[in-house]
C-alpha atoms as a PDB file:
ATOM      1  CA  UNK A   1     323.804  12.296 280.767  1.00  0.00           C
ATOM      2  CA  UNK A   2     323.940  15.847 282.375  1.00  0.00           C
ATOM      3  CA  UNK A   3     322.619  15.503 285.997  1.00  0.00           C
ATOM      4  CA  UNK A   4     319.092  17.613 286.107  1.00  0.00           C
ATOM      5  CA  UNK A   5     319.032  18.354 290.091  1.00  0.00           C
ATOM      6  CA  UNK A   6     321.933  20.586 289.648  1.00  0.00           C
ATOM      7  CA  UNK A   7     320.285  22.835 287.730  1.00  0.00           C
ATOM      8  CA  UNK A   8     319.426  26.006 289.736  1.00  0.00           C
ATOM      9  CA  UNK A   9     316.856  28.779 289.219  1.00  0.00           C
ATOM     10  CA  UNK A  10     315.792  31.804 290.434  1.00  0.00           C
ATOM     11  CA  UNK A  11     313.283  31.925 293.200  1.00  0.00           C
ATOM     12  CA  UNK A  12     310.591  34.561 290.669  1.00  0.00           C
ATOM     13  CA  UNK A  13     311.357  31.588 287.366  1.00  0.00           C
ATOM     14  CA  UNK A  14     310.422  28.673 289.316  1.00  0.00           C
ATOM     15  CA  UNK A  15     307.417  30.895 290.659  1.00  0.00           C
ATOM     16  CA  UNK A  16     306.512  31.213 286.882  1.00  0.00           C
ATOM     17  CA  UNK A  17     307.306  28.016 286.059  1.00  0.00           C
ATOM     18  CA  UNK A  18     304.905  26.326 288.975  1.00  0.00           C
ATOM     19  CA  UNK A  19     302.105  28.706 287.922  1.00  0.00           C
ATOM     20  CA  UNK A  20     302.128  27.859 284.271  1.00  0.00           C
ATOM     21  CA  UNK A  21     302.379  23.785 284.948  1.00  0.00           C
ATOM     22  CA  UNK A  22     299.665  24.378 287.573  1.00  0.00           C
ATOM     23  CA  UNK A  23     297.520  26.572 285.260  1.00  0.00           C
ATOM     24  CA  UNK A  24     297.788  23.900 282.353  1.00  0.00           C
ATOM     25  CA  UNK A  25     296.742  21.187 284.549  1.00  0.00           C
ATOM     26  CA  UNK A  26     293.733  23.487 285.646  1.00  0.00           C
ATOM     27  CA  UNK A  27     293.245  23.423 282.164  1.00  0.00           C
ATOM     28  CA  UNK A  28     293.499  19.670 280.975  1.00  0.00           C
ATOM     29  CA  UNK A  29     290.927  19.192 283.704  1.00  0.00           C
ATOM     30  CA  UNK A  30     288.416  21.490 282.607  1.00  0.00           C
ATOM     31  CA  UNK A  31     288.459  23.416 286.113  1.00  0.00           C
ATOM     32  CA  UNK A  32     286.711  26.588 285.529  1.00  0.00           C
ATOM     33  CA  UNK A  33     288.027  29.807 284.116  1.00  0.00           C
ATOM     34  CA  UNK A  34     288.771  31.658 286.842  1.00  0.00           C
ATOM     35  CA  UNK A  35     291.100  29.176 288.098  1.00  0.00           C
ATOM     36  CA  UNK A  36     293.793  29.767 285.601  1.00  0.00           C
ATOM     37  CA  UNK A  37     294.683  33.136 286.777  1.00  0.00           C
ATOM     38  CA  UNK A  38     294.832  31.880 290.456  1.00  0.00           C
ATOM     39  CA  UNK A  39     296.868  29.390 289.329  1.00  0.00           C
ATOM     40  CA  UNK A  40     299.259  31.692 287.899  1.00  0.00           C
ATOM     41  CA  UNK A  41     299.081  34.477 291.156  1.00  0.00           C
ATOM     42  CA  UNK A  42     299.363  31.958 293.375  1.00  0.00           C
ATOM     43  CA  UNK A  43     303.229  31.693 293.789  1.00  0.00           C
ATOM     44  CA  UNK A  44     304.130  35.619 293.883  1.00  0.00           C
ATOM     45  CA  UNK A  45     302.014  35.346 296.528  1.00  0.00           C
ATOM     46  CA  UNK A  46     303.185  32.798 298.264  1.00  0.00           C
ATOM     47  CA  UNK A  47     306.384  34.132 297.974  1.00  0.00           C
ATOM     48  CA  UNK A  48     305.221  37.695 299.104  1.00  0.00           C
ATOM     49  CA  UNK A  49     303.873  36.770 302.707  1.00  0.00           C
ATOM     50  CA  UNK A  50     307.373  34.549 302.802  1.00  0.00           C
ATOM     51  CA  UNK A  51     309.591  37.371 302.579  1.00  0.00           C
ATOM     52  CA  UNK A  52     307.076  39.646 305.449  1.00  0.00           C
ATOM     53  CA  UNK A  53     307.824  36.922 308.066  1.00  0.00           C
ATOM     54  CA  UNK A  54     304.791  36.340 309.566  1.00  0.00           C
ATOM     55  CA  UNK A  55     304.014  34.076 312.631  1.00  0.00           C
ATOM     56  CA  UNK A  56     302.762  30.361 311.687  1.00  0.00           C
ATOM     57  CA  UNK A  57     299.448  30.687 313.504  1.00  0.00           C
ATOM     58  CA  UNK A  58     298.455  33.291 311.368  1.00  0.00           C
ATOM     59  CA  UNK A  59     298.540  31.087 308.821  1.00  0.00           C
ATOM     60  CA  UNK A  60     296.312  28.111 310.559  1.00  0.00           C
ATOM     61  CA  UNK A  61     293.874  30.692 311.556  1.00  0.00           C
ATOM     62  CA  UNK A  62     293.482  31.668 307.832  1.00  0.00           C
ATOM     63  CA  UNK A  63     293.125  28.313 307.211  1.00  0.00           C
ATOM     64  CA  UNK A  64     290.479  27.552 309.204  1.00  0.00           C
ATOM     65  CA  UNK A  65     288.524  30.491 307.880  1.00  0.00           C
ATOM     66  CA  UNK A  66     288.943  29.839 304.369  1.00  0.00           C
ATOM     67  CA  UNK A  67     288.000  26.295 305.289  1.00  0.00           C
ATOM     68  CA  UNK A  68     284.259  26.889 307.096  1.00  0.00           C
ATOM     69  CA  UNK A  69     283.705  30.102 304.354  1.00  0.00           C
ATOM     70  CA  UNK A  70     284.462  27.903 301.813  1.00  0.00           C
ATOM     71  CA  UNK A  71     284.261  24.283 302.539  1.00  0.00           C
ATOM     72  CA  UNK A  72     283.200  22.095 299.853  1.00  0.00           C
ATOM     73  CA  UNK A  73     284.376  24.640 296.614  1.00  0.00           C
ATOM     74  CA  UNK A  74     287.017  22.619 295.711  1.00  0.00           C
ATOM     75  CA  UNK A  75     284.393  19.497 294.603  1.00  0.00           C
ATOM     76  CA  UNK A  76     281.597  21.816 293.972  1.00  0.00           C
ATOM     77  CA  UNK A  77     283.486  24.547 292.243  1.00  0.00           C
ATOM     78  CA  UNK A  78     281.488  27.359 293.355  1.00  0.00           C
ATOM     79  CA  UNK A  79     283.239  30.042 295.095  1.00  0.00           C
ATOM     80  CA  UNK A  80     281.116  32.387 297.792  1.00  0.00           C
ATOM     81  CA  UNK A  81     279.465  35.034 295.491  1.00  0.00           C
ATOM     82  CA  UNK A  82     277.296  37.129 297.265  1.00  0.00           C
ATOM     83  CA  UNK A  83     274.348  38.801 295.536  1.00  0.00           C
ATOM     84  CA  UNK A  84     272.889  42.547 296.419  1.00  0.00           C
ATOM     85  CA  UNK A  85     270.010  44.057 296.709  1.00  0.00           C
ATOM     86  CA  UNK A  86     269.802  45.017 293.617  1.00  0.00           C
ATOM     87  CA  UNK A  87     269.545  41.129 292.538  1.00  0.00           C
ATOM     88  CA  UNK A  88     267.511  40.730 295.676  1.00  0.00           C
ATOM     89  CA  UNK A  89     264.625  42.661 294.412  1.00  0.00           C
ATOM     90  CA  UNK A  90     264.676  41.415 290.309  1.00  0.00           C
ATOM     91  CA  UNK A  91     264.367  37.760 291.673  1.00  0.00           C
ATOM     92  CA  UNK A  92     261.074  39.441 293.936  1.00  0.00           C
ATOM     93  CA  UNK A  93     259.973  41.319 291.341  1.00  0.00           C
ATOM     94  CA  UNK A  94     259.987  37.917 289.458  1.00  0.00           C
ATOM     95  CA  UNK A  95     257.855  36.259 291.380  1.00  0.00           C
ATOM     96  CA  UNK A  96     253.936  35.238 291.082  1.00  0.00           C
ATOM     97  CA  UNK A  97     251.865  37.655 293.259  1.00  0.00           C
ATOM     98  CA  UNK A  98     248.486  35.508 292.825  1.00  0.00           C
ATOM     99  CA  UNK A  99     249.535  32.669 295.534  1.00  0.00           C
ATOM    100  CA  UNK A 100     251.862  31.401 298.064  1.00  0.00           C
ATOM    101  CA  UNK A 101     255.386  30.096 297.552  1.00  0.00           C
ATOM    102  CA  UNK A 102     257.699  27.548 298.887  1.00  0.00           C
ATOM    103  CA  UNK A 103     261.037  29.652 297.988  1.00  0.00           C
ATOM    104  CA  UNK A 104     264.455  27.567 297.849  1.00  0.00           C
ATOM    105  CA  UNK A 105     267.313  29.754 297.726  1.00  0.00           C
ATOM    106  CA  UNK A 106     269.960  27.477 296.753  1.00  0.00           C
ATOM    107  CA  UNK A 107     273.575  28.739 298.303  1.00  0.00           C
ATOM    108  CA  UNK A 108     272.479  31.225 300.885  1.00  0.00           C
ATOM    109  CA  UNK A 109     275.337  32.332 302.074  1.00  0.00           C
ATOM    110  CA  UNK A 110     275.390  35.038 304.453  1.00  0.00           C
ATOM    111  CA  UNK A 111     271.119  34.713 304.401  1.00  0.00           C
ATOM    112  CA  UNK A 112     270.467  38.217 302.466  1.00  0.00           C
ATOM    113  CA  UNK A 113     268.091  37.210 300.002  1.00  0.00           C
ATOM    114  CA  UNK A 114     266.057  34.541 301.640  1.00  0.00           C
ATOM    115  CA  UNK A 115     265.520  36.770 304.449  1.00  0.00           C
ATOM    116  CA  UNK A 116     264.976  39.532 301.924  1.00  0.00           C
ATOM    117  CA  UNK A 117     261.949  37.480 300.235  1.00  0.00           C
ATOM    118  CA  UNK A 118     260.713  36.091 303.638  1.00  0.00           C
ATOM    119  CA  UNK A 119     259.718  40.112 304.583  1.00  0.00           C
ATOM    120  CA  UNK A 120     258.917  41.071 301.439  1.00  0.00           C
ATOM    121  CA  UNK A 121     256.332  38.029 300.812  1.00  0.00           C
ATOM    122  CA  UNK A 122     255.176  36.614 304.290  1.00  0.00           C
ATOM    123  CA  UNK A 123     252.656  34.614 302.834  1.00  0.00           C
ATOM    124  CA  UNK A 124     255.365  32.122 301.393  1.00  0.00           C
ATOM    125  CA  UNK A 125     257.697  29.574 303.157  1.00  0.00           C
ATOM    126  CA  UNK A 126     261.413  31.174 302.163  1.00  0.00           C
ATOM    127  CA  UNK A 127     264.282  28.515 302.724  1.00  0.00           C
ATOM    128  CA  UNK A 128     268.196  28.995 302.268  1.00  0.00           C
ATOM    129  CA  UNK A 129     270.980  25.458 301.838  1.00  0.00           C
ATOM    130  CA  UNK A 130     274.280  26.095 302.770  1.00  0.00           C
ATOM    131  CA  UNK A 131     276.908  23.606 302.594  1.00  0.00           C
ATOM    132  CA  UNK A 132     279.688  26.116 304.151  1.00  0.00           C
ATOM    133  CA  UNK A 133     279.559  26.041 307.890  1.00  0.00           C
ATOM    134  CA  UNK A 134     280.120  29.810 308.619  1.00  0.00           C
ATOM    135  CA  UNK A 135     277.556  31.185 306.444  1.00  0.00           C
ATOM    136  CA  UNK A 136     275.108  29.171 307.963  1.00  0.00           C
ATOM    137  CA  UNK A 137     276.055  29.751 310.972  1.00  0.00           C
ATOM    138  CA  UNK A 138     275.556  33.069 310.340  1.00  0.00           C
ATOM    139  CA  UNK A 139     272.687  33.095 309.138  1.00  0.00           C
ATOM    140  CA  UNK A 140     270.525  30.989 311.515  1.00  0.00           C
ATOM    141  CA  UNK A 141     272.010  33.712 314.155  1.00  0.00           C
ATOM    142  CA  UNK A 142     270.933  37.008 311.827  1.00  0.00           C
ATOM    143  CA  UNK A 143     267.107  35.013 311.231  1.00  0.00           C
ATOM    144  CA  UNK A 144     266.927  34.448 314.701  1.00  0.00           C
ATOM    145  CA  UNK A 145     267.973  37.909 316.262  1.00  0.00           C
ATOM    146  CA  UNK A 146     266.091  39.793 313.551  1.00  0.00           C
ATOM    147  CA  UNK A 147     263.191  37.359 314.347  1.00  0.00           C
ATOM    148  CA  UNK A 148     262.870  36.382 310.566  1.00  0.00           C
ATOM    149  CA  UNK A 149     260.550  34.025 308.936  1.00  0.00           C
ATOM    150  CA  UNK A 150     263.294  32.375 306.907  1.00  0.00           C
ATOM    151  CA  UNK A 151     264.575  28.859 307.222  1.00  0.00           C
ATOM    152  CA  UNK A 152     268.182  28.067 306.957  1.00  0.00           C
ATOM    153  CA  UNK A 153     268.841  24.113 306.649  1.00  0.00           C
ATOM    154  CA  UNK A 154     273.193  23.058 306.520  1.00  0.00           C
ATOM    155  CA  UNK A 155     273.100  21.126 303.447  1.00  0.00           C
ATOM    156  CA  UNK A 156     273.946  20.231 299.709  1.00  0.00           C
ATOM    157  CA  UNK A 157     271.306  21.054 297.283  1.00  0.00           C
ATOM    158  CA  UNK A 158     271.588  17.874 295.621  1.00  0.00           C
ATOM    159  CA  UNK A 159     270.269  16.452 298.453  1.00  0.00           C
ATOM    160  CA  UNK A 160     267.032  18.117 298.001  1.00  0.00           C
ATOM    161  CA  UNK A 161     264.189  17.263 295.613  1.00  0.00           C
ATOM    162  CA  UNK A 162     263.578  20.709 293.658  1.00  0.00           C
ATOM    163  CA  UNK A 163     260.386  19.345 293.209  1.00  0.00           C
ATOM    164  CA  UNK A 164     258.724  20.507 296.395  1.00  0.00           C
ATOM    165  CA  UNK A 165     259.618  23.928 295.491  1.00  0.00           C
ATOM    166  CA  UNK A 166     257.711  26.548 293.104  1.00  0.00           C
ATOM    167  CA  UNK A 167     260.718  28.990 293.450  1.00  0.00           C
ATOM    168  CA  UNK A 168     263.935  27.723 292.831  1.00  0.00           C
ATOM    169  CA  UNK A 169     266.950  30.518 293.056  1.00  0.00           C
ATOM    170  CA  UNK A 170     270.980  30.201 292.708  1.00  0.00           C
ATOM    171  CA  UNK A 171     273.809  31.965 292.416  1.00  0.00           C
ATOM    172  CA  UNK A 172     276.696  29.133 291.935  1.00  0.00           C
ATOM    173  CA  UNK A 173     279.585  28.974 289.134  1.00  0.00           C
ATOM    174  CA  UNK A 174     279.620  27.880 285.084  1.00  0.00           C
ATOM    175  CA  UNK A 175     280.789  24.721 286.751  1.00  0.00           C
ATOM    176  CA  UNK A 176     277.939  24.265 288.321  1.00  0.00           C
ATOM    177  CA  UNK A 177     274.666  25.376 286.118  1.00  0.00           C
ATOM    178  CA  UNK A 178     275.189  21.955 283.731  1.00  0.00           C
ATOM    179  CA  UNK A 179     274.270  19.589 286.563  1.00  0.00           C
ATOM    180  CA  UNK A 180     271.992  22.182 288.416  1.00  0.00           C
ATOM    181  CA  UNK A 181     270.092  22.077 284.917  1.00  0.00           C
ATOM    182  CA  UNK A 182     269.895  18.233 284.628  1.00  0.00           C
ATOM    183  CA  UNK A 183     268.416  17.848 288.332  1.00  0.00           C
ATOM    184  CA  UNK A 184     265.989  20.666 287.660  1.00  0.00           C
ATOM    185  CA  UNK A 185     264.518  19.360 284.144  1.00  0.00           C
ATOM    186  CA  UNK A 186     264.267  15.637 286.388  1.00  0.00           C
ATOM    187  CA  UNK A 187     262.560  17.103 289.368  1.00  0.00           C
ATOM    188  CA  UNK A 188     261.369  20.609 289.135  1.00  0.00           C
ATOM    189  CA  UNK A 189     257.016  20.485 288.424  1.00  0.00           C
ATOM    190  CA  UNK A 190     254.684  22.036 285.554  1.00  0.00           C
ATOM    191  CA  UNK A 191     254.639  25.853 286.507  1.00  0.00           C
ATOM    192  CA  UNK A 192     257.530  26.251 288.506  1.00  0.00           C
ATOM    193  CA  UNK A 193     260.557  28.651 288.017  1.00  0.00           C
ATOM    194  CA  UNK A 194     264.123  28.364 287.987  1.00  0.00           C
ATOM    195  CA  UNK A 195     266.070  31.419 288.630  1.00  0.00           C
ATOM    196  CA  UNK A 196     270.014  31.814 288.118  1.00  0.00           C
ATOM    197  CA  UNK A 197     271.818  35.255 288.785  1.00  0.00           C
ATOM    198  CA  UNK A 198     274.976  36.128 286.484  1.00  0.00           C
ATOM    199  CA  UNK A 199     274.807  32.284 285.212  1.00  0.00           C
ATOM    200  CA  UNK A 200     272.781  30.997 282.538  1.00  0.00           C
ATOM    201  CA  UNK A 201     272.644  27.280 280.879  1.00  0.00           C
ATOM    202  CA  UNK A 202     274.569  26.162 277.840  1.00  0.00           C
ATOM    203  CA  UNK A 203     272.120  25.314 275.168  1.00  0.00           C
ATOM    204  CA  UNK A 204     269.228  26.231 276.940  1.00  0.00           C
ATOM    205  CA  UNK A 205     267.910  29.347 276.420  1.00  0.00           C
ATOM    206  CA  UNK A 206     265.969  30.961 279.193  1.00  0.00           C
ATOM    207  CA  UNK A 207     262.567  32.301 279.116  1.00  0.00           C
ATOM    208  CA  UNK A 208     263.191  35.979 280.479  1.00  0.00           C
ATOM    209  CA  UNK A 209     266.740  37.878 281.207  1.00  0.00           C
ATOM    210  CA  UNK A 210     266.302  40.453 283.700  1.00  0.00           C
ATOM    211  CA  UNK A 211     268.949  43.388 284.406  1.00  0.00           C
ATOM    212  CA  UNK A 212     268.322  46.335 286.713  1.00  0.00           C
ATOM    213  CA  UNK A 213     270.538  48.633 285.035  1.00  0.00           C
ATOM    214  CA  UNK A 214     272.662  48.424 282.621  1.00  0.00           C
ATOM    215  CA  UNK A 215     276.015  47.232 284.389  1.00  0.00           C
ATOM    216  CA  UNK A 216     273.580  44.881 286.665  1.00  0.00           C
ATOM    217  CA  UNK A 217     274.400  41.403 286.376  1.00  0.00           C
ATOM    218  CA  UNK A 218     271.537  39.268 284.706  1.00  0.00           C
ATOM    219  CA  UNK A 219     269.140  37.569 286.177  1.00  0.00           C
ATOM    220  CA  UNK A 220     268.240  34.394 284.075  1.00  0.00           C
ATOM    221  CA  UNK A 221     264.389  32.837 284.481  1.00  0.00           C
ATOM    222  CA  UNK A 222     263.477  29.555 283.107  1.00  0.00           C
ATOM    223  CA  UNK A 223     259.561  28.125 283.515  1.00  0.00           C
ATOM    224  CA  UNK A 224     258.872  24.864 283.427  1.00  0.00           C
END
């Protein structure tokens, strides 16, 4: 039988190699899309900042950045995406001007939009969950220094019961808007609103799509 660990190969095939086996398993486990392609980039890269010889605690301190930006991604599979201002103001132009809101923004982030929505409606109670440490970090610092009205709490959302919110807004991942959906249909009350930027919900279709322009991403409105 021929003897397999003799069998040498180029440092850029076994790059290729690793990506494609690594990209195929990203795709037997139904990982989201935009997996595949890191998957496959991964490697050259790795091999990249190899051959620039750069000192190891670079390395840990990227690490531990990527670690309290991102956090939980790898079980929740949603990556940071951070909305603008133009999303900012089609999720306040979406909301009811008759009466006060309790406002859940669910991934805050950096704290843009729920501090956005906290000036723009003062009458409501505006709350951002993070999971990632950094953002919220951040956040409770920017709120407090710009003496905002916002709330930042350093959670999961599925801790929460959407129920004692009228306003319920994300930005997450594909990967995320199935289960998102199924904890909002159990919990969410008779004349609330689910909003979802970029993101909509397989087989349900929403009750309004907003877009500021034309290249805007959507914003995706479901009442219940």
């Amino acid at each position: 039988m021929p003897v397999l660990t003799n069998i040498q190969l180029s440092l850029g095939i076994a790059a290729v190699l690793q990506g494609v086996v690594a990209a195929v398993i990203s795709r037997w486990r139904n990982m989201a899309p935009w997996w595949m392609p890191l998957q496959l980039v991964f490697p050259f890269a790795a091999i990249a900042v190899h051959a620039i010889h750069l000192p190891a605690w670079i390395f840990l301190a990227a690490f531990l950045f990527l670690a309290v930006l991102f956090w939980t991604t790898f079980r929740t599979q949603v990556p940071y995406y951070p909305s603008t201002p133009v999303i900012w103001q089609a999720v306040a132009d979406s909301l009811p001007q008759e009466r006060a809101l309790r406002i859940i923004d669910l991934g805050s982030g950096f704290g843009g939009l729920t501090m956005r929505l906290a000036a723009l409606r003062p009458d409501s109670a505006v709350e951002g969950v993070e999971v990632a440490p950094l953002p919220w970090l951040v956040s409770v610092l920017r709120a407090s220094l710009g003496r905002s009205k916002a709330r930042f709490r350093r959670t999961d959302y599925e801790r929460l019961h959407l129920g004692d919110y009228d306003i319920v807004f994300a930005y997450l991942s594909p990967a995320a808007m199935p289960a998102l959906w199924r904890k909002a249909r159990a919990e969410m009350r008779p004349g609330s609103l689910l909003l979802s930027c970029e993101f909509d919900v397989p087989g349900a279709a929403p009750h309004f799509v907003r877009r500021a322009s034309a290249t805007a991403r959507p914003l995706f409105g479901w009442r219940f």
